[in-house]
Protein backbone atom coordinates (compact mmCIF):
# COMPACT_ATOMS: atom_id res chain seq x y z
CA UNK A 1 -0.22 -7.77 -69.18
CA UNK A 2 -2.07 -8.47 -66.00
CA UNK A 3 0.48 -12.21 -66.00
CA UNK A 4 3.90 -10.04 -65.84
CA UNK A 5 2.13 -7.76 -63.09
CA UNK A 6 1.29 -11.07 -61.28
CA UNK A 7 4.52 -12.55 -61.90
CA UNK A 8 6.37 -9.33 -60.30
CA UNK A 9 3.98 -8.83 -57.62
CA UNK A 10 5.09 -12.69 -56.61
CA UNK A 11 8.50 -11.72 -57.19
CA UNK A 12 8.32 -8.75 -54.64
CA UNK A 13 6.22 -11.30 -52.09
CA UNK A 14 9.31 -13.36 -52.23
CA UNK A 15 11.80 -11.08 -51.95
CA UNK A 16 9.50 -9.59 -48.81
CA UNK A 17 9.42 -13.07 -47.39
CA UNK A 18 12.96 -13.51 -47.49
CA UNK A 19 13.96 -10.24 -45.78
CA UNK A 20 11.49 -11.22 -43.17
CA UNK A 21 13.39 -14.72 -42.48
CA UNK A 22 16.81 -13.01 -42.73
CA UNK A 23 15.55 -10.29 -39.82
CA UNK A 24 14.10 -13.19 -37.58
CA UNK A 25 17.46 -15.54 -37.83
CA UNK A 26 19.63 -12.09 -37.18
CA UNK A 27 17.39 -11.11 -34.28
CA UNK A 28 17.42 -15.07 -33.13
CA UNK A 29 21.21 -14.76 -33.43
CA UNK A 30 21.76 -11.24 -31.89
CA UNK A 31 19.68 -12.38 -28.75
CA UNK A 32 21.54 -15.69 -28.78
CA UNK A 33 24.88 -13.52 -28.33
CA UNK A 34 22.94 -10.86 -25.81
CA UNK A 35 22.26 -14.51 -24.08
CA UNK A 36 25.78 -15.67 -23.60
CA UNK A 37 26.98 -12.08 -22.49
């Protein structure tokens, strides 16, 4: 029991940590485009 909690605690880490790299390259991008304007 406690190994499937661990398992989707990892799994929600992961998706967490993606989100976090998707909002950093979209704000990189967005102020790349602010940039050139």
């Amino acid at each position: 029991m406690s190994q499937i909690s661990l398992s989707t605690s990892h799994r929600r880490l992961t998706y967490f940590l993606s989100d976090v790299r998707s909002l950093r390259w979209s704000a990189l991008l967005l102020s790349c485009i602010a940039s050139i304007d």
